[in-house]
Protein backbone atom coordinates (compact mmCIF):
# COMPACT_ATOMS: atom_id res chain seq x y z
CA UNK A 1 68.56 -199.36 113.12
CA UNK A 2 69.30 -195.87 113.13
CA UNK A 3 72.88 -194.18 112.18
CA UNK A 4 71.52 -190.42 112.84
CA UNK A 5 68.37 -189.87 114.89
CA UNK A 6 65.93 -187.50 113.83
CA UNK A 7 64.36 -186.44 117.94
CA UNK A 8 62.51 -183.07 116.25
CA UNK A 9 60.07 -185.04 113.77
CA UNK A 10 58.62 -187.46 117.10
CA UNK A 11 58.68 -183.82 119.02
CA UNK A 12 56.82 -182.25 116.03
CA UNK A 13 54.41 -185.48 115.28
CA UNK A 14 53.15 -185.96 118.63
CA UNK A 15 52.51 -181.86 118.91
CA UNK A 16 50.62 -182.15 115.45
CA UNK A 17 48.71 -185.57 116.72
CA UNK A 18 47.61 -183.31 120.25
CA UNK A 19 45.64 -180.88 118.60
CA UNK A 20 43.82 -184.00 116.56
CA UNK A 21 43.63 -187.12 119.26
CA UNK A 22 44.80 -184.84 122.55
CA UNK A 23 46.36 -187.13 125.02
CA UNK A 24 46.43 -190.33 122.70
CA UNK A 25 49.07 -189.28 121.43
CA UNK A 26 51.07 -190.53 123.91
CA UNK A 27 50.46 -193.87 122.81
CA UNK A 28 52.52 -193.11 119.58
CA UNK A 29 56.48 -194.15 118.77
CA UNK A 30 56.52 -192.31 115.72
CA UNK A 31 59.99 -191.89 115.32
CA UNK A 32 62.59 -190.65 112.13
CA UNK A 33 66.66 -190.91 111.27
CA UNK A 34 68.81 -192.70 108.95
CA UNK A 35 69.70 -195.59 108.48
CA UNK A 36 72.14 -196.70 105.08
CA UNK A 37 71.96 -193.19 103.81
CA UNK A 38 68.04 -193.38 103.59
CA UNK A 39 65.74 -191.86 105.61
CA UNK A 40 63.15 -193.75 107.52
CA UNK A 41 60.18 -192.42 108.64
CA UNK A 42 58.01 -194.95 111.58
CA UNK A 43 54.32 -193.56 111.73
CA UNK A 44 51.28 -194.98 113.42
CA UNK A 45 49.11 -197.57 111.53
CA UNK A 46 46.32 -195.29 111.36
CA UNK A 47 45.57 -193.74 108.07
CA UNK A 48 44.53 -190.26 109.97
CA UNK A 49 48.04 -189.89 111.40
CA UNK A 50 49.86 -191.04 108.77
CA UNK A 51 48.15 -188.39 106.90
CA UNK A 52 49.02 -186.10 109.52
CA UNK A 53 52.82 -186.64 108.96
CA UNK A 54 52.42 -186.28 105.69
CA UNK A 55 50.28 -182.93 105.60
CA UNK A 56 52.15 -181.36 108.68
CA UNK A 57 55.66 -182.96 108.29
CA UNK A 58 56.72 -184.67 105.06
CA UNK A 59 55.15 -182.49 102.55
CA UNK A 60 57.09 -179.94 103.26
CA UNK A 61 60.58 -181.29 104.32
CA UNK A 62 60.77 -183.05 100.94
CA UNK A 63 60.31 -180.39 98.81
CA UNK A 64 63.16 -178.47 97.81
CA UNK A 65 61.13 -175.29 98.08
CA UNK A 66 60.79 -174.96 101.41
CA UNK A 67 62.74 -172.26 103.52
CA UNK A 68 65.17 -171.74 105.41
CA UNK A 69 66.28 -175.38 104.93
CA UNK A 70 64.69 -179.18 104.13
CA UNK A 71 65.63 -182.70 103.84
CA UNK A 72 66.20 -182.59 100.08
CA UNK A 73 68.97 -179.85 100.51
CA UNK A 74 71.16 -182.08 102.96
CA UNK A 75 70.40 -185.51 101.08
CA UNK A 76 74.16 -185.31 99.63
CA UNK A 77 75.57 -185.03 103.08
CA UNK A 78 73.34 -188.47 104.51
CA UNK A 79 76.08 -190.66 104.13
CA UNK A 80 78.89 -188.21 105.28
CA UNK A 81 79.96 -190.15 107.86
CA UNK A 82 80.63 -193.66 105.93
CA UNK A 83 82.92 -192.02 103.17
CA UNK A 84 84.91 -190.67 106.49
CA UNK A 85 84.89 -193.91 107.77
CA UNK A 86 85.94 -195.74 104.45
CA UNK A 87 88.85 -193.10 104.14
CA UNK A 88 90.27 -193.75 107.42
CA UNK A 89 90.36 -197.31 106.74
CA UNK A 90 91.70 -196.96 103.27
């Protein structure tokens, strides 16, 4: 599904989801990338951690304001690789 894999946000989930559930969290395959030049974000079921992603993760990376850099800031580039595709081709 995935054209870019985003490893850090599972890495980052699963350490948020420790300090909440502890070992559990092994159980999760919360996962991120993109996929069509949109990202996709695959959380647990549970309300709790999908409020967890949210509070600890998302929040943040999707506002432009956050420092030193965020998803917002490298939206333009998501789809980098299919215009450098489509000019080869041309």
């Amino acid at each position: 599904l995935f054209e870019k894999r985003m490893d850090g946000f599972s890495a980052v989930f699963h350490r948020i989801s420790y300090d909440k559930i502890g070992t559990s969290t092994l159980q999760s395959r919360a996962t991120a990338g993109v996929a069509g030049a949109t990202y996709v974000f695959v959380l647990p079921g549970s309300p709790g951690a999908c409020k967890d992603a949210w509070d600890g993760i998302l929040k943040s990376q999707l506002d432009y304001r956050h420092r030193p850099c965020n998803f917002v800031e490298i939206m333009p580039r998501l789809d980098e690789h299919l215009r450098r595709g489509a000019s080869i081709t041309a």
